[in-house]
Structures are given as C-alpha cells and as structure tokens.
PDB file of N, CA and C in Angstrom:
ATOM      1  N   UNK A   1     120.953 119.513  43.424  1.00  0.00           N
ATOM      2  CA  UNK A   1     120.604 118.511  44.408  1.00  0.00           C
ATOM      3  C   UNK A   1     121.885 117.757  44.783  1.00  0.00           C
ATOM      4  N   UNK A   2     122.220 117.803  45.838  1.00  0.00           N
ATOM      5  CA  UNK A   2     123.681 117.278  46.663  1.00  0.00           C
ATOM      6  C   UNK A   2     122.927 115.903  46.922  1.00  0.00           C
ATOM      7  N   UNK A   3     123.967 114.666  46.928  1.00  0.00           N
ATOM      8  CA  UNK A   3     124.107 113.593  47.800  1.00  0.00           C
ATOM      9  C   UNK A   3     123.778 113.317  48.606  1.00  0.00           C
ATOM     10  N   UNK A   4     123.742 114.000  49.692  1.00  0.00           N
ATOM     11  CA  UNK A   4     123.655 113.711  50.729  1.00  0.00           C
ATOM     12  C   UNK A   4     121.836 114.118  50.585  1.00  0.00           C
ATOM     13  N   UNK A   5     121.383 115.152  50.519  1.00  0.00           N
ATOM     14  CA  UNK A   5     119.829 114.882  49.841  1.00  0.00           C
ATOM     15  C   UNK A   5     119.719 113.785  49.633  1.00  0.00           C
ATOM     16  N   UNK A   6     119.876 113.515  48.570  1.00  0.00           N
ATOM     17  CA  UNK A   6     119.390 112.299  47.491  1.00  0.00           C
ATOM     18  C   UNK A   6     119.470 111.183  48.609  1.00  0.00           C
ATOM     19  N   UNK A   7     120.406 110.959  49.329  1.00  0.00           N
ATOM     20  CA  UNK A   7     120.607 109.390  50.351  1.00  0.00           C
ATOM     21  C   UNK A   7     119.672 109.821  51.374  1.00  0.00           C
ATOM     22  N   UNK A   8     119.347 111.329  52.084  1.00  0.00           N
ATOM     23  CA  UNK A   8     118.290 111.633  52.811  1.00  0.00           C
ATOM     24  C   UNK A   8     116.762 111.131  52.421  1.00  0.00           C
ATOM     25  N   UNK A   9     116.657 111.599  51.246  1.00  0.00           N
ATOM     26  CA  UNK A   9     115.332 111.342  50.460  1.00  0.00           C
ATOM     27  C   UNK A   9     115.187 109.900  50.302  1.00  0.00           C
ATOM     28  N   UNK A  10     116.325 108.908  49.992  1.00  0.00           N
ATOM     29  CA  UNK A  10     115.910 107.490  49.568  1.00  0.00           C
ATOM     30  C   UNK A  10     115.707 107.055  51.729  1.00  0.00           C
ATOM     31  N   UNK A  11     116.758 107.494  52.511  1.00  0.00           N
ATOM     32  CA  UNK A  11     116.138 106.695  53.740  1.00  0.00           C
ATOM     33  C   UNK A  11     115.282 107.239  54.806  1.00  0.00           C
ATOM     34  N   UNK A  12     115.258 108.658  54.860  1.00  0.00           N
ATOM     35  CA  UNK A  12     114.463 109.442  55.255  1.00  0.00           C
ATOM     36  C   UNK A  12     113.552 110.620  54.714  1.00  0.00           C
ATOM     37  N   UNK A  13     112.643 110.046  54.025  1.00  0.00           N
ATOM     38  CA  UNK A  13     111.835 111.303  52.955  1.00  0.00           C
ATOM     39  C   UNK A  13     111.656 112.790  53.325  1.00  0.00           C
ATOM     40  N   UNK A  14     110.806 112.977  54.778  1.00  0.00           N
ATOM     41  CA  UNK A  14     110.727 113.924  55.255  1.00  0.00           C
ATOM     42  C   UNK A  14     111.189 114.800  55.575  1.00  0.00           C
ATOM     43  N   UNK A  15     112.623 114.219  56.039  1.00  0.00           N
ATOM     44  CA  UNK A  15     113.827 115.361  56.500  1.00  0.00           C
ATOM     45  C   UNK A  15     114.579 115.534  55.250  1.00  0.00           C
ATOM     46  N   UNK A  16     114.790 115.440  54.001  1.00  0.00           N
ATOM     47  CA  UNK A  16     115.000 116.037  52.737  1.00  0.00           C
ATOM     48  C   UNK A  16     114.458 117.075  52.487  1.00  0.00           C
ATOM     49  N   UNK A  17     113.133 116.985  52.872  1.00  0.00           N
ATOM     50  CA  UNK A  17     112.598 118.579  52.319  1.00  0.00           C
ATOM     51  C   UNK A  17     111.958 119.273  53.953  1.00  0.00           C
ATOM     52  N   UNK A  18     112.674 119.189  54.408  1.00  0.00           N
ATOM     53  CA  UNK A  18     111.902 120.045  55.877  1.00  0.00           C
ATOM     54  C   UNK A  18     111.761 121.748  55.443  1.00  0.00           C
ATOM     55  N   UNK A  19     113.595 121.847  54.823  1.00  0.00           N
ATOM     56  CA  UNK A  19     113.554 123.303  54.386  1.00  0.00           C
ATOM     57  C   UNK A  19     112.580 123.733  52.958  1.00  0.00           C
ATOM     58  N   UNK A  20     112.178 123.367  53.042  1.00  0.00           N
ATOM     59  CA  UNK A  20     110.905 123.246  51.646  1.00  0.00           C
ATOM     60  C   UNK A  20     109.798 124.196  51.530  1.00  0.00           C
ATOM     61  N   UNK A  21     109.405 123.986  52.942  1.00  0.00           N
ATOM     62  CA  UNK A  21     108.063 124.581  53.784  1.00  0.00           C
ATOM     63  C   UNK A  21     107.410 123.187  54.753  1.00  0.00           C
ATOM     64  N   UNK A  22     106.529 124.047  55.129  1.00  0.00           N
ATOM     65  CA  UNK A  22     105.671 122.869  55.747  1.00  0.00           C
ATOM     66  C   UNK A  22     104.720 121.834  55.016  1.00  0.00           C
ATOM     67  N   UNK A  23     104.164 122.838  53.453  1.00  0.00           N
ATOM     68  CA  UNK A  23     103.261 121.583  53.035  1.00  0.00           C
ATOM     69  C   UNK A  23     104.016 121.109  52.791  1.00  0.00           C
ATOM     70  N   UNK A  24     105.226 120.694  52.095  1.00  0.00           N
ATOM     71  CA  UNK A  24     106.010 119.539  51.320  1.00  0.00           C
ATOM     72  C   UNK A  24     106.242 118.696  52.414  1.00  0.00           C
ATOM     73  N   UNK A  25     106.448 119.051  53.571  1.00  0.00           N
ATOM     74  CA  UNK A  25     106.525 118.101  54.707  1.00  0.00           C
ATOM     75  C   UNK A  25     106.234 117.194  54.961  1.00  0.00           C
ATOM     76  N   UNK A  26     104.516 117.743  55.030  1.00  0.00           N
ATOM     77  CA  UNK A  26     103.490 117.292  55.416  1.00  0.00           C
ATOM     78  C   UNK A  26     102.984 116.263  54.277  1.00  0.00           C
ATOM     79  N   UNK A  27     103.349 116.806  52.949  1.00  0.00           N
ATOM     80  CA  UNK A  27     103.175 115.782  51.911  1.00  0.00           C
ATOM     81  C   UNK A  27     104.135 114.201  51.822  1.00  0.00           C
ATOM     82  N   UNK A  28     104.865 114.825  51.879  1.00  0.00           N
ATOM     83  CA  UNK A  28     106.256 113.523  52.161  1.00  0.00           C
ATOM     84  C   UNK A  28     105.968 112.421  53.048  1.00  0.00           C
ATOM     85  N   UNK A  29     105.652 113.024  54.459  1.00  0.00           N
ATOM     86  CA  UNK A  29     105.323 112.651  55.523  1.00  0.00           C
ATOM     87  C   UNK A  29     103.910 111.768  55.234  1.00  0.00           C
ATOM     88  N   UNK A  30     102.998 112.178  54.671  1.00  0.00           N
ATOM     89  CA  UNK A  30     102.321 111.315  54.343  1.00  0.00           C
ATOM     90  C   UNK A  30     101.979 110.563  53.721  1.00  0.00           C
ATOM     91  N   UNK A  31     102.467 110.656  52.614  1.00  0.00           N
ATOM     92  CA  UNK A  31     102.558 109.198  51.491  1.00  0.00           C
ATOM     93  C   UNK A  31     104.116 108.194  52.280  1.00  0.00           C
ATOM     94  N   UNK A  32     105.160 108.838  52.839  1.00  0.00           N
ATOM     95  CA  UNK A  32     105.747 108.230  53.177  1.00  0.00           C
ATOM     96  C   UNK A  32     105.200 107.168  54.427  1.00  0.00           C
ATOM     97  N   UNK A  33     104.180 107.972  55.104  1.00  0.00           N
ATOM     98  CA  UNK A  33     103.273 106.554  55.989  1.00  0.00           C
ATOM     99  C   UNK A  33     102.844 105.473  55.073  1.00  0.00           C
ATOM    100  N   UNK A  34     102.093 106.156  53.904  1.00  0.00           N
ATOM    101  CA  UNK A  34     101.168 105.465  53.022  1.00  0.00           C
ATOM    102  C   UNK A  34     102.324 104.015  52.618  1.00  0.00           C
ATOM    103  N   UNK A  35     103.327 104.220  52.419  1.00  0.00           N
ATOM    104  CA  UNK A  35     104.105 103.421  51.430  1.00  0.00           C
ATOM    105  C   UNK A  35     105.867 104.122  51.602  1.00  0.00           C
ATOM    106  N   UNK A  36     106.408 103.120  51.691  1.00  0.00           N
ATOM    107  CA  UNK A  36     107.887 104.226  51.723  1.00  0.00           C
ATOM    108  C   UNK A  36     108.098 104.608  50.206  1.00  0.00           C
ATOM    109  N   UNK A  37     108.031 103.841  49.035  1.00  0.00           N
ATOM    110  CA  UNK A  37     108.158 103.961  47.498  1.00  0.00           C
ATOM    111  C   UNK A  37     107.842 105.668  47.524  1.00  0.00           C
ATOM    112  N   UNK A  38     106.409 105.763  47.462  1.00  0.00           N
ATOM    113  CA  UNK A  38     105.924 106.895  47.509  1.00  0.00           C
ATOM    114  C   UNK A  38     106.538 107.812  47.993  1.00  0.00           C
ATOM    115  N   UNK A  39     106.624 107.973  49.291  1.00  0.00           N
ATOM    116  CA  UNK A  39     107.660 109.149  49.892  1.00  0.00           C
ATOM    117  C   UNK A  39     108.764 109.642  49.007  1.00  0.00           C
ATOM    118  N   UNK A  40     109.629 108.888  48.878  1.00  0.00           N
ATOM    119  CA  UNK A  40     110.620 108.860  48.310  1.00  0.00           C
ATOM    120  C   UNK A  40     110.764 109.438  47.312  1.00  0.00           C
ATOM    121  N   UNK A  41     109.757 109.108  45.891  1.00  0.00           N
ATOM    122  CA  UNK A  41     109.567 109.692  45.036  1.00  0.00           C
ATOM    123  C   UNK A  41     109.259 110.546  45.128  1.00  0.00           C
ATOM    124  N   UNK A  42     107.834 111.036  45.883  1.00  0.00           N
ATOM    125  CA  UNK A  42     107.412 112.669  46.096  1.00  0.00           C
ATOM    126  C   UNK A  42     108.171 113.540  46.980  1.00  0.00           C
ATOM    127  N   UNK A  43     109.204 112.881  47.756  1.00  0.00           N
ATOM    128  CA  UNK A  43     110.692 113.651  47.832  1.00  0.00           C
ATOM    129  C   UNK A  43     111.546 114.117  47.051  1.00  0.00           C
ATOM    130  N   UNK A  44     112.133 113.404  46.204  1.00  0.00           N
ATOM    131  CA  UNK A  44     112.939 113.418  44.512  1.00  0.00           C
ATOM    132  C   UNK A  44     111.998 114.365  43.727  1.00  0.00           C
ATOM    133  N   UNK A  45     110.859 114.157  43.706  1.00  0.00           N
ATOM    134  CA  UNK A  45     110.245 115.350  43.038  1.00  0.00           C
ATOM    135  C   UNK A  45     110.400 116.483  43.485  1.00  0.00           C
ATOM    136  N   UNK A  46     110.300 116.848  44.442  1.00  0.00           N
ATOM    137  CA  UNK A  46     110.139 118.584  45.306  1.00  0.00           C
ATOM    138  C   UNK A  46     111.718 119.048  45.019  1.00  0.00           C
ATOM    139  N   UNK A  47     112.971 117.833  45.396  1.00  0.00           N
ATOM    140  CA  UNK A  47     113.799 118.468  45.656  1.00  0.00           C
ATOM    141  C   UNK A  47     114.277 118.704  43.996  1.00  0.00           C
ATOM    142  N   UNK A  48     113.949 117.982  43.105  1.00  0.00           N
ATOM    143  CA  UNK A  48     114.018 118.321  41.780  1.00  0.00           C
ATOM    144  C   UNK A  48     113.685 119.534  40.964  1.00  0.00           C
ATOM    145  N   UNK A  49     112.528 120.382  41.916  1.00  0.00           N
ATOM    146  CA  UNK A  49     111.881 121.260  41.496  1.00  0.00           C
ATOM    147  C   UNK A  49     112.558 122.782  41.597  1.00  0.00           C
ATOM    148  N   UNK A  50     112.941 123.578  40.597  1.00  0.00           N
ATOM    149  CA  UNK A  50     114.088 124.795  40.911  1.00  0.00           C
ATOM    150  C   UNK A  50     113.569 125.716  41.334  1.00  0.00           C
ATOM    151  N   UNK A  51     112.546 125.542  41.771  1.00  0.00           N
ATOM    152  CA  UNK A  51     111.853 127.108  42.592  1.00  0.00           C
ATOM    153  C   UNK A  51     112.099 126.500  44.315  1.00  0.00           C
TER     154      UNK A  51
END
C-alpha cells in the first residue's frame, strides 16, 4: 500500500479503491455518504487486503 493510497483513502475513500472492482466502490461510496470515518476505514481495509 503506497502513500499516496493511504492520503487518497483518508480524503477521498472511493477513488482509493476504484481499481478494486465495482462492489468495493460501491461499498466505500456508501458508508462514505453514511459518515466519512466509515469510508475511510472500509477503504484501509480493502486496500489492506492481499488478494
């Protein structure tokens, strides 16, 4: 996980994981409406994930 991720994910959740697929997107994208905290974290999670 590069930097520039990580500063993507803390100010823009969604576009951290675009290359992800679409559900992670769509997941990001929506807790990130819900709450920015949320996003964020369930950003850091996906991009944490080695598959």
């Amino acid at each position: 996980m590069s930097l520039l991720r990580v500063l993507l994910a803390i100010f823009f959740p969604p576009l951290s994981v675009i290359d992800k697929g679409c559900g992670s997107f769509i997941i990001v994208f929506l807790l990130t409406l819900c709450a920015w905290v949320p996003g964020v974290i369930g950003a850091l999670v996906i991009l944490n994930n080695p598959k």
